[in-house]
Protein backbone atom coordinates (compact mmCIF):
# COMPACT_ATOMS: atom_id res chain seq x y z
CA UNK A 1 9.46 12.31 -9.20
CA UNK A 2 8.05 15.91 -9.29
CA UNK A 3 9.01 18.58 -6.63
CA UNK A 4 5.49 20.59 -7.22
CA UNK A 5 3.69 21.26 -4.21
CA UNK A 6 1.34 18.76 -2.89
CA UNK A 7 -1.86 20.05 -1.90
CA UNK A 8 -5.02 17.79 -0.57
CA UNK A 9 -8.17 18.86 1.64
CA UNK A 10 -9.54 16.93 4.11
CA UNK A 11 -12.64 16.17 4.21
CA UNK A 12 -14.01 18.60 6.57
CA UNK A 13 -12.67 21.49 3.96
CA UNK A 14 -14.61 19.49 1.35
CA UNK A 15 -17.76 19.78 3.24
CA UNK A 16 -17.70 22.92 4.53
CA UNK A 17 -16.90 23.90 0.99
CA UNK A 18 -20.38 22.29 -0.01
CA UNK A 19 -18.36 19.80 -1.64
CA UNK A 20 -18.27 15.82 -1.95
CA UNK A 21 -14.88 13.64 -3.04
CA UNK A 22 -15.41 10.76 -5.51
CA UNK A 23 -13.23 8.87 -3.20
CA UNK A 24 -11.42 8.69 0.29
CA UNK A 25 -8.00 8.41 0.64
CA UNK A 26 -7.32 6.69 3.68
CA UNK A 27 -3.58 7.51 4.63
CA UNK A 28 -2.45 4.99 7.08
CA UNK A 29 -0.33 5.45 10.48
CA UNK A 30 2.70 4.35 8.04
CA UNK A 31 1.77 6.42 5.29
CA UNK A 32 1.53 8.97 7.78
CA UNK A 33 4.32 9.04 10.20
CA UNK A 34 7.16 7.04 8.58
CA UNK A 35 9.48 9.07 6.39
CA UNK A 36 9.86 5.73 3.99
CA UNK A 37 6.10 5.28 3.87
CA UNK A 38 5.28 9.17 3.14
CA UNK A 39 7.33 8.89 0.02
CA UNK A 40 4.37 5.76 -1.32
CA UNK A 41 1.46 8.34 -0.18
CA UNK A 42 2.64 11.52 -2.15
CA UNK A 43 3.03 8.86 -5.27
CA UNK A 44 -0.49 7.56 -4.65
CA UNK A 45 -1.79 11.76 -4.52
CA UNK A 46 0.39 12.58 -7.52
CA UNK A 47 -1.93 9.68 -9.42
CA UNK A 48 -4.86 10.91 -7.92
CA UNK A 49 -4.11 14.53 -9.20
CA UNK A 50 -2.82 13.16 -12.16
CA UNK A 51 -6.14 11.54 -13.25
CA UNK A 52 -8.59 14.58 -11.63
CA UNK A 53 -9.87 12.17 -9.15
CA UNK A 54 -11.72 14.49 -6.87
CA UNK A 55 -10.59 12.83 -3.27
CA UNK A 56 -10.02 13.96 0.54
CA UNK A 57 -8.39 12.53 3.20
CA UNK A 58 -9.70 12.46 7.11
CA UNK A 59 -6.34 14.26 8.19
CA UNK A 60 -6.16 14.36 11.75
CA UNK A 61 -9.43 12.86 12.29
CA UNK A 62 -8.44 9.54 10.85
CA UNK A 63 -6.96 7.58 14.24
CA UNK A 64 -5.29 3.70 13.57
CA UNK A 65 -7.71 1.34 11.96
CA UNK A 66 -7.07 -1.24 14.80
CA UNK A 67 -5.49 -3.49 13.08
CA UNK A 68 -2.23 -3.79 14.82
CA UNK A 69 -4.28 -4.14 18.14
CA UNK A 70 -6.15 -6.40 17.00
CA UNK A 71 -3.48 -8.63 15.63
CA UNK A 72 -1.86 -8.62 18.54
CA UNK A 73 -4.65 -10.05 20.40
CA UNK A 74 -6.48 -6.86 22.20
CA UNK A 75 -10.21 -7.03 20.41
CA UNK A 76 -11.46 -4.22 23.07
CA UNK A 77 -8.53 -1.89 21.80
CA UNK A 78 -9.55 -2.91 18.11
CA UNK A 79 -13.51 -1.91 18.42
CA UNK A 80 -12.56 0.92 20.45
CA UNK A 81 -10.43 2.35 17.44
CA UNK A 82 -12.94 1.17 14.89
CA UNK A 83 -15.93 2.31 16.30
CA UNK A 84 -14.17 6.03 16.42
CA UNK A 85 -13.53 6.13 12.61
CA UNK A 86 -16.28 4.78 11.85
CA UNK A 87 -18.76 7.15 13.76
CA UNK A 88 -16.38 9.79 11.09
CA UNK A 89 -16.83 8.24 8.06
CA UNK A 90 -20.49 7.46 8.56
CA UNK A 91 -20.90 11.45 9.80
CA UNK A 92 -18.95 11.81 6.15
CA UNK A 93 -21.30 9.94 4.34
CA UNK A 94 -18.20 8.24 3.02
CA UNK A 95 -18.85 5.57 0.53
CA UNK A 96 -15.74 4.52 -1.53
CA UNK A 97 -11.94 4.54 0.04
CA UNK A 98 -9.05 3.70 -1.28
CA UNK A 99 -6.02 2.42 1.15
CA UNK A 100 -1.68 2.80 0.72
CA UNK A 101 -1.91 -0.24 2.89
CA UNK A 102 -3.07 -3.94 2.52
CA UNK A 103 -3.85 -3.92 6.70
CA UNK A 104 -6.21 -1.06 6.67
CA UNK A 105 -7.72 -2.81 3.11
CA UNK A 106 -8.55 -5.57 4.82
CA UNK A 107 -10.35 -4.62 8.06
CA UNK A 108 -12.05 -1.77 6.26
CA UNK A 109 -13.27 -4.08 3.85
CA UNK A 110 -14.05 -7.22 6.31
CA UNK A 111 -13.88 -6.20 9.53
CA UNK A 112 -15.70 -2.93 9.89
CA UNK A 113 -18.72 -3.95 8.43
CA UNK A 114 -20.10 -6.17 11.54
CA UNK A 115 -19.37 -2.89 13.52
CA UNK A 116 -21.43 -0.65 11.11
CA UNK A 117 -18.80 0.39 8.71
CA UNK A 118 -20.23 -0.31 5.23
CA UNK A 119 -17.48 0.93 2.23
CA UNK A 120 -16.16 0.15 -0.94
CA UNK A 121 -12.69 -0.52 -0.19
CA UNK A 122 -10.16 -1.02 -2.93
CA UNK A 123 -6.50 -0.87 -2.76
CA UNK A 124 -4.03 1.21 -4.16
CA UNK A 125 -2.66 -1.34 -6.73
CA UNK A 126 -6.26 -1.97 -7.65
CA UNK A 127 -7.39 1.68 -8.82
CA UNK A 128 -4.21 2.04 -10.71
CA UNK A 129 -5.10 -0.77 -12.91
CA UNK A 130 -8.90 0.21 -12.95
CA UNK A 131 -7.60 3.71 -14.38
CA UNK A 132 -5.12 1.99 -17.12
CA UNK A 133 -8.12 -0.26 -17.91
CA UNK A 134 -10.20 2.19 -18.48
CA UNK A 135 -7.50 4.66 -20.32
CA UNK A 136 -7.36 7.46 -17.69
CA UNK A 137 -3.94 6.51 -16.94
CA UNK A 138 -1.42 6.06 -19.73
CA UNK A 139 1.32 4.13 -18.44
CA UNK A 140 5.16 4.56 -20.08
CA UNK A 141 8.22 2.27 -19.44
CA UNK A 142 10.13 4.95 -18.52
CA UNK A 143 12.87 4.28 -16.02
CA UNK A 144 11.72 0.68 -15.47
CA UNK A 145 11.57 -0.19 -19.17
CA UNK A 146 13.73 -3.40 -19.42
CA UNK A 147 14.09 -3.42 -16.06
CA UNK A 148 13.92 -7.13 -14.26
CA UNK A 149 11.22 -6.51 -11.16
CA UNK A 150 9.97 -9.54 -8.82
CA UNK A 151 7.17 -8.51 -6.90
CA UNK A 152 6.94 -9.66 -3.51
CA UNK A 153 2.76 -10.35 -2.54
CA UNK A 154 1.56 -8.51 0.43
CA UNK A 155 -0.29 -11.46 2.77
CA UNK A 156 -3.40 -9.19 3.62
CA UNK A 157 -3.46 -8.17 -0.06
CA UNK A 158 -2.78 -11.59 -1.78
CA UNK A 159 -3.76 -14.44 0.40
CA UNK A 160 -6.49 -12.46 2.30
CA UNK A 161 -8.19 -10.72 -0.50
CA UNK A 162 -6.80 -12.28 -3.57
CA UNK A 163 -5.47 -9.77 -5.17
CA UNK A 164 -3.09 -11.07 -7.41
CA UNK A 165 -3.04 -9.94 -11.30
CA UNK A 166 -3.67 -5.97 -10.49
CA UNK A 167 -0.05 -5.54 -9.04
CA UNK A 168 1.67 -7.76 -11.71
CA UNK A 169 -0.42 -5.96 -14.72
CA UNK A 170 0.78 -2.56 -13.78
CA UNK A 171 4.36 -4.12 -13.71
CA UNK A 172 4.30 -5.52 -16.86
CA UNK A 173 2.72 -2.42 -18.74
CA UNK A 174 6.23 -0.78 -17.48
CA UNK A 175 7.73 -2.71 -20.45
CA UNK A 176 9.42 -4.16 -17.77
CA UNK A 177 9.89 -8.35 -17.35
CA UNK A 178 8.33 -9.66 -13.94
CA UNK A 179 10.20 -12.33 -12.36
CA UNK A 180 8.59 -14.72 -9.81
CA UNK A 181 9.85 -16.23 -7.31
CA UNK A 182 9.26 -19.66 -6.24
CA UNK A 183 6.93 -18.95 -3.44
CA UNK A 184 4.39 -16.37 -4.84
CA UNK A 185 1.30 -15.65 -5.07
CA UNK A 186 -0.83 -17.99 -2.77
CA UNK A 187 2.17 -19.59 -1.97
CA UNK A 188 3.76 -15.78 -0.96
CA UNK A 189 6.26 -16.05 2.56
CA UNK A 190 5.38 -13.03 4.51
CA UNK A 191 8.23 -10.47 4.89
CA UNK A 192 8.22 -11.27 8.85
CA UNK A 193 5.67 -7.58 9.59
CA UNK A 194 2.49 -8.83 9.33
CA UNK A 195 0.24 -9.86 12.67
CA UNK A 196 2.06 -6.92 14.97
CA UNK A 197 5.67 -8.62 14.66
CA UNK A 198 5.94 -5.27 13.03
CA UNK A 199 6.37 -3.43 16.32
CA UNK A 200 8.20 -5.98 18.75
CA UNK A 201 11.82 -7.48 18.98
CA UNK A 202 12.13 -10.89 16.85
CA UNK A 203 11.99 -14.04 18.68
CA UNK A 204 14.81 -16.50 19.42
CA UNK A 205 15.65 -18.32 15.61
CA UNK A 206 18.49 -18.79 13.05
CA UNK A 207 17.50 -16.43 10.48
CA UNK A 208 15.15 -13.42 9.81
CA UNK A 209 12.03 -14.02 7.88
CA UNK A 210 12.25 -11.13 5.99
CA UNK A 211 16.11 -12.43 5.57
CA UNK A 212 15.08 -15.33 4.26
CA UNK A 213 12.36 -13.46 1.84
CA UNK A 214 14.60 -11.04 0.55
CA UNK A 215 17.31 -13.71 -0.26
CA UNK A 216 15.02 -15.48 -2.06
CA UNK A 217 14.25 -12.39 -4.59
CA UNK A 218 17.57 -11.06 -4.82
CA UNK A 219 18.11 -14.75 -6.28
CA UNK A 220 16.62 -13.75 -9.44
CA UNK A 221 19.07 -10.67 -9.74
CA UNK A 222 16.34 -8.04 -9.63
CA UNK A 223 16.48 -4.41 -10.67
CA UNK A 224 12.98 -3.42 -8.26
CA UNK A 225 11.92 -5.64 -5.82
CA UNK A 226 8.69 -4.30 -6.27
CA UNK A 227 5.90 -3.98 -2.87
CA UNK A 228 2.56 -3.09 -2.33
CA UNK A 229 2.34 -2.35 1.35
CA UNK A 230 4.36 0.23 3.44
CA UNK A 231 5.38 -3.17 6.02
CA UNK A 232 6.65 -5.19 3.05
CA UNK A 233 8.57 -2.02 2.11
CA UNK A 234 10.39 -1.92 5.67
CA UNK A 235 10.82 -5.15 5.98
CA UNK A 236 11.99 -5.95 2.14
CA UNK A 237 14.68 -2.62 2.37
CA UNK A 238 16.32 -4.16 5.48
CA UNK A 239 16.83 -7.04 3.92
CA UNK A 240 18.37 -5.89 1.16
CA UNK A 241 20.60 -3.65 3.37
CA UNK A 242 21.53 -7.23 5.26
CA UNK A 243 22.85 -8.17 1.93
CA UNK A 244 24.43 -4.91 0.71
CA UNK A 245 22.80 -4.93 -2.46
CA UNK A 246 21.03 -1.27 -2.11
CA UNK A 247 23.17 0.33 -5.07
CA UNK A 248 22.17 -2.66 -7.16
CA UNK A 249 18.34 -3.41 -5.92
CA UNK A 250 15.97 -0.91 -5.43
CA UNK A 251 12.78 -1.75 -2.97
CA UNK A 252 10.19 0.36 -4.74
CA UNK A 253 5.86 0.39 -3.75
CA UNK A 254 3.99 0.07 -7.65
CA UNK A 255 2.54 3.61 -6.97
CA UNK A 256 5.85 5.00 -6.73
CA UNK A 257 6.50 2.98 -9.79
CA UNK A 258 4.16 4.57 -11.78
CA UNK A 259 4.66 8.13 -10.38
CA UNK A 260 8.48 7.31 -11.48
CA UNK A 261 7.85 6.32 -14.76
CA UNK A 262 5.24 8.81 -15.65
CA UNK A 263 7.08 11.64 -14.20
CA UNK A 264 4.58 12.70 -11.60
């Protein structure tokens, strides 16, 4: 992974530069504030630079989608939240975003429309594959060539959007072999974050469920238990650290597999 500089404007810059991005890049409280997750959002700019995509993020006028709020049951919290981003985006003129995150994909695809939010929202794993469609990202094995990688399916990225093949084509043009495990795709286990668990203590049980998910793919003797969501990637690394199989597995997102490979 390159040491360069990273340097991105926000979209206020933009405008008062004249200026309009192709696309928004919608950061994420995880992608913002936790040290694991920032790692996932430079690889997602270093693609974004790498391909001259001209993008912006909101900086510190993007607040939390409301997502965890309204998981957790609080709907007044949630509209509160939305209804502040969205007043910026609309003020934007934003039109297209693209997300580190499978929970702000989803409510800023589904959920922020009935509150006047109207976007293209794609995910991360999705514009990588649009750009390797359409040649504007040549992808090399490089580190990962040969490598055994399961990839573990987001629930808010795979069972809520289906969004299946665009992680698991990046991973294979790696000239790596994907290995599934038995419950994938739309019959993924979620790695125990999803619906606010993220942020309270576990209830009263015999095991983990992101335990239980990570024993399941380090059954298959990965190289890259591969993620596509800064949760999965918590919850997925902790696991493996329950098992002490960090030396051996790696818990990687697909951006930072491509940034990795491509020596971004």
């Amino acid at each position: 992974m390159s040491n360069t500089p990273i340097t991105v404007r926000t979209m206020a810059e933009m405008m008062a530069a004249g200026e309009t991005p192709e696309i928004l890049f919608w950061v994420g409280c995880s992608g913002s504030f936790d040290d694991r997750a920032k790692k996932i959002t430079k690889a997602i700019v270093r693609i974004l630079d790498h391909v001259n995509i001209k993008f912006a993020i909101l900086g510190a006028e993007e607040s939390c989608n409301g997502d965890p709020a309204k998981r957790a049951g609080n709907e007044f919290l949630f509209q509160m939240q939305a209804m502040q981003n969205i007043t910026v985006m609309n003020g934007y003129g934003i039109k297209k975003i693209v997300t580190g995150c499978p929970h702000c994909f989803n409510i800023l695809k589904n959920e922020y429309p009935a509150l006047g939010g109207n976007y293209e929202v794609i995910h991360h794993t999705q514009l990588v594959q649009d750009l390797i469609n359409q040649g504007k990202l040549k992808v090399k094995g490089g580190a990962f060539k040969g490598k055994k990688i399961v990839f573990h399916d987001p629930c808010y990225l795979g069972r809520g959007n289906d969004v299946y093949e665009a992680p698991r084509e990046i991973i294979q043009k790696l000239d790596s072999e994907l290995a599934e495990m038995k419950r994938s795709r739309a019959k993924g286990l979620c790695c125990g974050a999803g619906g606010a668990q993220m942020f309270k203590e576990a209830e009263p049980g015999n095991k983990e469920v992101n335990v239980e998910r990570t024993e399941e793919a380090l059954a298959l003797n990965p190289d890259v238990i591969a993620v596509a969501c800064p949760f999965c990637n918590t919850m997925m690394t902790d696991g493996v650290k329950n098992f002490n199989k960090e030396d051996k597995t790696k818990v990687l997102d697909i951006a930072e597999l491509i940034a990795q490979a491509n020596d971004l």
